[in-house]
Protein backbone atom coordinates (compact mmCIF):
# COMPACT_ATOMS: atom_id res chain seq x y z
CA UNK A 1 0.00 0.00 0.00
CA UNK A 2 1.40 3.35 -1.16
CA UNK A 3 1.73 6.06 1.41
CA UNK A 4 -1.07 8.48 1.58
CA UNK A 5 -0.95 12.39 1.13
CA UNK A 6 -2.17 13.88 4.58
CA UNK A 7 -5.13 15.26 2.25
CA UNK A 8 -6.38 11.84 1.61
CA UNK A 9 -7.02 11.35 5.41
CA UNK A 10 -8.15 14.88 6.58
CA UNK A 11 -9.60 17.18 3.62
CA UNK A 12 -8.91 19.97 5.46
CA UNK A 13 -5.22 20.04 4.65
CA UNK A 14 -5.49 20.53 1.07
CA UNK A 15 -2.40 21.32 -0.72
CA UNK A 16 -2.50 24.71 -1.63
CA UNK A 17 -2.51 25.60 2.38
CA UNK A 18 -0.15 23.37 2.92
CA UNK A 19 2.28 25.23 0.30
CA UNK A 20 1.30 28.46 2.19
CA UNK A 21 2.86 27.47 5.66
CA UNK A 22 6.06 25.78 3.71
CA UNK A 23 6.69 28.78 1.24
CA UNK A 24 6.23 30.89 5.05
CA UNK A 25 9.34 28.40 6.44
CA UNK A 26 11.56 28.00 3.47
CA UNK A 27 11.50 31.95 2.66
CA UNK A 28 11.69 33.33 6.36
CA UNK A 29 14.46 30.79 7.08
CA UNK A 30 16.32 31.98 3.76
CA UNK A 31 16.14 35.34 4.76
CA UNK A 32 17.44 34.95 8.13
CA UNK A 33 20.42 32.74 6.92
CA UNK A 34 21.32 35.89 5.07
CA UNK A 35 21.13 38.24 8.34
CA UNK A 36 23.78 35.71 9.85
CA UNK A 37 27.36 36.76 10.33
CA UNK A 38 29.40 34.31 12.02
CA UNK A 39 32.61 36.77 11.66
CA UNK A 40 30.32 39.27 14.14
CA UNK A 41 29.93 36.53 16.74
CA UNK A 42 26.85 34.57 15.92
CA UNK A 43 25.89 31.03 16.24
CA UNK A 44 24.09 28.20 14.87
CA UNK A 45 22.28 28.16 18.18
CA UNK A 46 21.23 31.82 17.59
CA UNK A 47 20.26 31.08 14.20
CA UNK A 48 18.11 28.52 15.11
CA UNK A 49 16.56 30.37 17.04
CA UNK A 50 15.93 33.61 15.25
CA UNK A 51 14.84 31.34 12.59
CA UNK A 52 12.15 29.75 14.55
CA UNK A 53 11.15 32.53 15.79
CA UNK A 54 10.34 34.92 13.05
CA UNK A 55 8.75 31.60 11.40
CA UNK A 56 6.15 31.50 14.02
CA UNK A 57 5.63 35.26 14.03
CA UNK A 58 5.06 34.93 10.60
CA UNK A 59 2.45 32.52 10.24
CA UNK A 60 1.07 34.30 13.31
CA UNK A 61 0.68 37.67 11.13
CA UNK A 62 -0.33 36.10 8.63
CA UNK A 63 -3.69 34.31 10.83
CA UNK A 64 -4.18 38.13 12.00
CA UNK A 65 -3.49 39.15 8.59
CA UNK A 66 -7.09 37.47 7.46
CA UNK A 67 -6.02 36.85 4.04
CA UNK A 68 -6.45 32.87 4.43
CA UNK A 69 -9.60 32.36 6.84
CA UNK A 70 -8.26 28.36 7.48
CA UNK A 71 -5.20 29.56 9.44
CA UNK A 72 -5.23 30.09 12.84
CA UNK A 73 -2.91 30.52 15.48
CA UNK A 74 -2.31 31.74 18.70
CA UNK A 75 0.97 33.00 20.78
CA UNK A 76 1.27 30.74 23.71
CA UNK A 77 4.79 29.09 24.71
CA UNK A 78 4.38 25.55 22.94
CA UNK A 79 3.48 27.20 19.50
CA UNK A 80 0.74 25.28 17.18
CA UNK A 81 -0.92 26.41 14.62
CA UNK A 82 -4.32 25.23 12.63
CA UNK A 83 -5.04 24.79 8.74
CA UNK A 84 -8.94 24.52 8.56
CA UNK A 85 -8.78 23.75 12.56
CA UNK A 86 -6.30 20.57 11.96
CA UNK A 87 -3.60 21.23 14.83
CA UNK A 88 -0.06 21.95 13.21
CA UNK A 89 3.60 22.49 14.18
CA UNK A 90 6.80 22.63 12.68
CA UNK A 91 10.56 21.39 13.61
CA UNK A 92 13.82 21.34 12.35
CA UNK A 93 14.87 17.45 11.62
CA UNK A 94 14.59 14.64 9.29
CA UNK A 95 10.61 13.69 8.62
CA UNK A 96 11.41 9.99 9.75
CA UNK A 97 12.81 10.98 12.77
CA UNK A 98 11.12 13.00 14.94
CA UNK A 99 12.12 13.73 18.58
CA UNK A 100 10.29 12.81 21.77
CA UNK A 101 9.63 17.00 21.94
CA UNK A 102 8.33 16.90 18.60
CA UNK A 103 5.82 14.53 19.15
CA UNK A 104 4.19 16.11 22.26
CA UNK A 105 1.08 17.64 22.26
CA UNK A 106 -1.23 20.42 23.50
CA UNK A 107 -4.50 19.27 24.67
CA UNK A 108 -6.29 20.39 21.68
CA UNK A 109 -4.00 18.75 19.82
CA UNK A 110 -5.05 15.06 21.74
CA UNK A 111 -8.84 15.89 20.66
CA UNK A 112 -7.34 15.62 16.90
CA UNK A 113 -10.14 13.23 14.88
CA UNK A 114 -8.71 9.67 14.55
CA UNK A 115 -8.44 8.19 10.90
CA UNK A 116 -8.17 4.94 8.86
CA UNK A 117 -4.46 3.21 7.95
CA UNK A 118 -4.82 -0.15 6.98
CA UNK A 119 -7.46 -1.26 8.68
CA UNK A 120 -5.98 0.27 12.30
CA UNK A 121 -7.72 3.72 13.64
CA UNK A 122 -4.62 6.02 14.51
CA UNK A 123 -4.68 9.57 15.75
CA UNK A 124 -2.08 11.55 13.76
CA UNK A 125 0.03 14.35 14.77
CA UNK A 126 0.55 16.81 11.85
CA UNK A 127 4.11 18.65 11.53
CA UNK A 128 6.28 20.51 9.14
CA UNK A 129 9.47 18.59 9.32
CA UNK A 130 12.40 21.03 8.04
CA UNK A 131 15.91 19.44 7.46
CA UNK A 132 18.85 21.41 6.81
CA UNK A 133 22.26 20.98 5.86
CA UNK A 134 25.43 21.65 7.96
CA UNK A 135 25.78 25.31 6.46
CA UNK A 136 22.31 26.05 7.36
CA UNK A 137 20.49 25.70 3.55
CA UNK A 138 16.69 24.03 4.01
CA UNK A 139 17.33 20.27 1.84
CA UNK A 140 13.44 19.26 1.79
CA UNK A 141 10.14 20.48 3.96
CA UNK A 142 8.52 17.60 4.43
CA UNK A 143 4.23 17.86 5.96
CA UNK A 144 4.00 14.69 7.78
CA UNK A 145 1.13 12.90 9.39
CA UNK A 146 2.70 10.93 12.74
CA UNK A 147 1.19 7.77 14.29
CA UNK A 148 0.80 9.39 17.88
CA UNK A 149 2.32 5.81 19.72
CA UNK A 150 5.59 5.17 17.48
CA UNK A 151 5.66 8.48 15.74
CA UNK A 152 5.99 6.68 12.14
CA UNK A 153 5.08 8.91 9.07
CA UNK A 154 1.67 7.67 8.39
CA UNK A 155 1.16 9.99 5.25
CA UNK A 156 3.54 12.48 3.86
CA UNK A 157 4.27 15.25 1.49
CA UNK A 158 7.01 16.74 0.22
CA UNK A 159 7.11 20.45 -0.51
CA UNK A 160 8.80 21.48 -4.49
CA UNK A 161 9.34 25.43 -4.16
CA UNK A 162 7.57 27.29 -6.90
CA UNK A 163 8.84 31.12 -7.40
CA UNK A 164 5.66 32.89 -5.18
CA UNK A 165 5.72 34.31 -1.90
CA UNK A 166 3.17 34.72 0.87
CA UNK A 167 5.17 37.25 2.83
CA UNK A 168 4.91 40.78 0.53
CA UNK A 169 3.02 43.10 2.82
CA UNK A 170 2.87 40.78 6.09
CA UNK A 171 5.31 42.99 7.67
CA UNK A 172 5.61 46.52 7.31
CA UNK A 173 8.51 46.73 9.59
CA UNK A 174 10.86 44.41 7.28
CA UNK A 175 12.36 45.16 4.56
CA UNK A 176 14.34 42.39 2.25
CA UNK A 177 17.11 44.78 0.98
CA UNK A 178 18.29 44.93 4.70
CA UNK A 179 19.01 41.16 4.44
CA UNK A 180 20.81 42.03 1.13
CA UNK A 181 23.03 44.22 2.85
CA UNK A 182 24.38 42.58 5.10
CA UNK A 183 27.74 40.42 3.59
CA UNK A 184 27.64 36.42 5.13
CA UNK A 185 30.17 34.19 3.30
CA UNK A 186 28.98 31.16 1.63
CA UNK A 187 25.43 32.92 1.58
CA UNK A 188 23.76 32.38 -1.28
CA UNK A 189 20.72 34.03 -3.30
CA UNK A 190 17.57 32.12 -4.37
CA UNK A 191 17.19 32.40 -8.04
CA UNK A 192 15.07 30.53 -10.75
CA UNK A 193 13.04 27.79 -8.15
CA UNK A 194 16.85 27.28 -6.01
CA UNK A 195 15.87 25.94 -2.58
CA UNK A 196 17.79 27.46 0.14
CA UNK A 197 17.07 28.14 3.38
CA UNK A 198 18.10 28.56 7.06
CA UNK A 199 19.11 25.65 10.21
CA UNK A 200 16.63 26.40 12.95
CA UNK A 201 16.93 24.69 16.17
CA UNK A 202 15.53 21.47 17.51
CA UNK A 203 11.77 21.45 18.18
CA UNK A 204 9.91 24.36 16.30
């Protein structure tokens, strides 16, 4: 049996909402990379955490923004999200491998509906799973659905950059050309669909 696309379990995470919340990820996380100078004292613990957290400001502007009526989110300490009131979160990490922090869950997250695999009724936690390589460049976004007892990828989807952005206008207080101006070797520019991005830190 082929793996299923978390849409074919819960209809409210149809793909194009998906793409919204990983386009949010892969260019906030790019744009930080750029805004990180090692040679001025910064680390890849700072940058994981700057990264995570203008990622969840983002997608927090955004829900206030109104422009997509399925997202909501809110700004308590353990940070979730919901796309059409499916319970979300993101992390930095491979998709088949997610931490003990990863998997735990709010309590509206353990009302989640349960669904169907193979004949077995699981309840599925639903995360962004953002892997990055040693410089700090996003390799693959991965939305997973995780079996809530083993954390095994249930259903899965992996996210193919198009050239769009969700950001213009989110954020009247940031402006890209102060990325551009500030030098970071190795930092490179996304041009014509290139997939870069940012290391964040362990549990997002």
């Amino acid at each position: 049996m082929s793996q299923p696309l978390p849409w074919d379990l819960d209809k409210r995470l149809e793909k194009e909402r998906v793409d919204v919340i990983a386009r949010i990820i892969l260019d906030t996380r790019a744009e930080t990379l750029l805004l990180h100078d090692e040679d001025a004292g910064d680390s890849p613990w700072g940058l994981g955490c700057r990264s995570y957290d203008r990622t969840k400001n983002r997608i927090i502007m955004l829900a206030e923004d109104g422009r997509y009526k399925w997202l909501a989110a809110d700004k308590r300490a353990q940070f979730r999200f919901l796309i059409g009131g499916a319970v979300c979160g993101f992390y930095r990490g491979e998709a088949d491998a997610p931490t003990d922090r990863t998997m735990r869950r709010r309590a509206d997250e353990l009302e989640q509906q349960s669904f169907l695999f193979e004949d077995e009724r699981l309840v599925l936690i639903w995360r962004f799973a953002v892997s990055t390589a040693p410089t700090g460049e996003v390799t693959q976004i991965s939305f997973v659905g995780l079996s809530s007892e083993e954390g095994q990828v249930i259903a899965k989807y992996d996210f193919l950059p198009a050239n769009d952005g969700v950001l213009v206008g989110l954020d009247n207080n940031y402006k890209k050309e102060e990325a551009e101006s500030v030098p970071r070797k190795g930092a490179r520019r996304k041009k014509d669909g290139e997939r870069l991005d940012a290391k964040g830190s362990s549990e997002e």
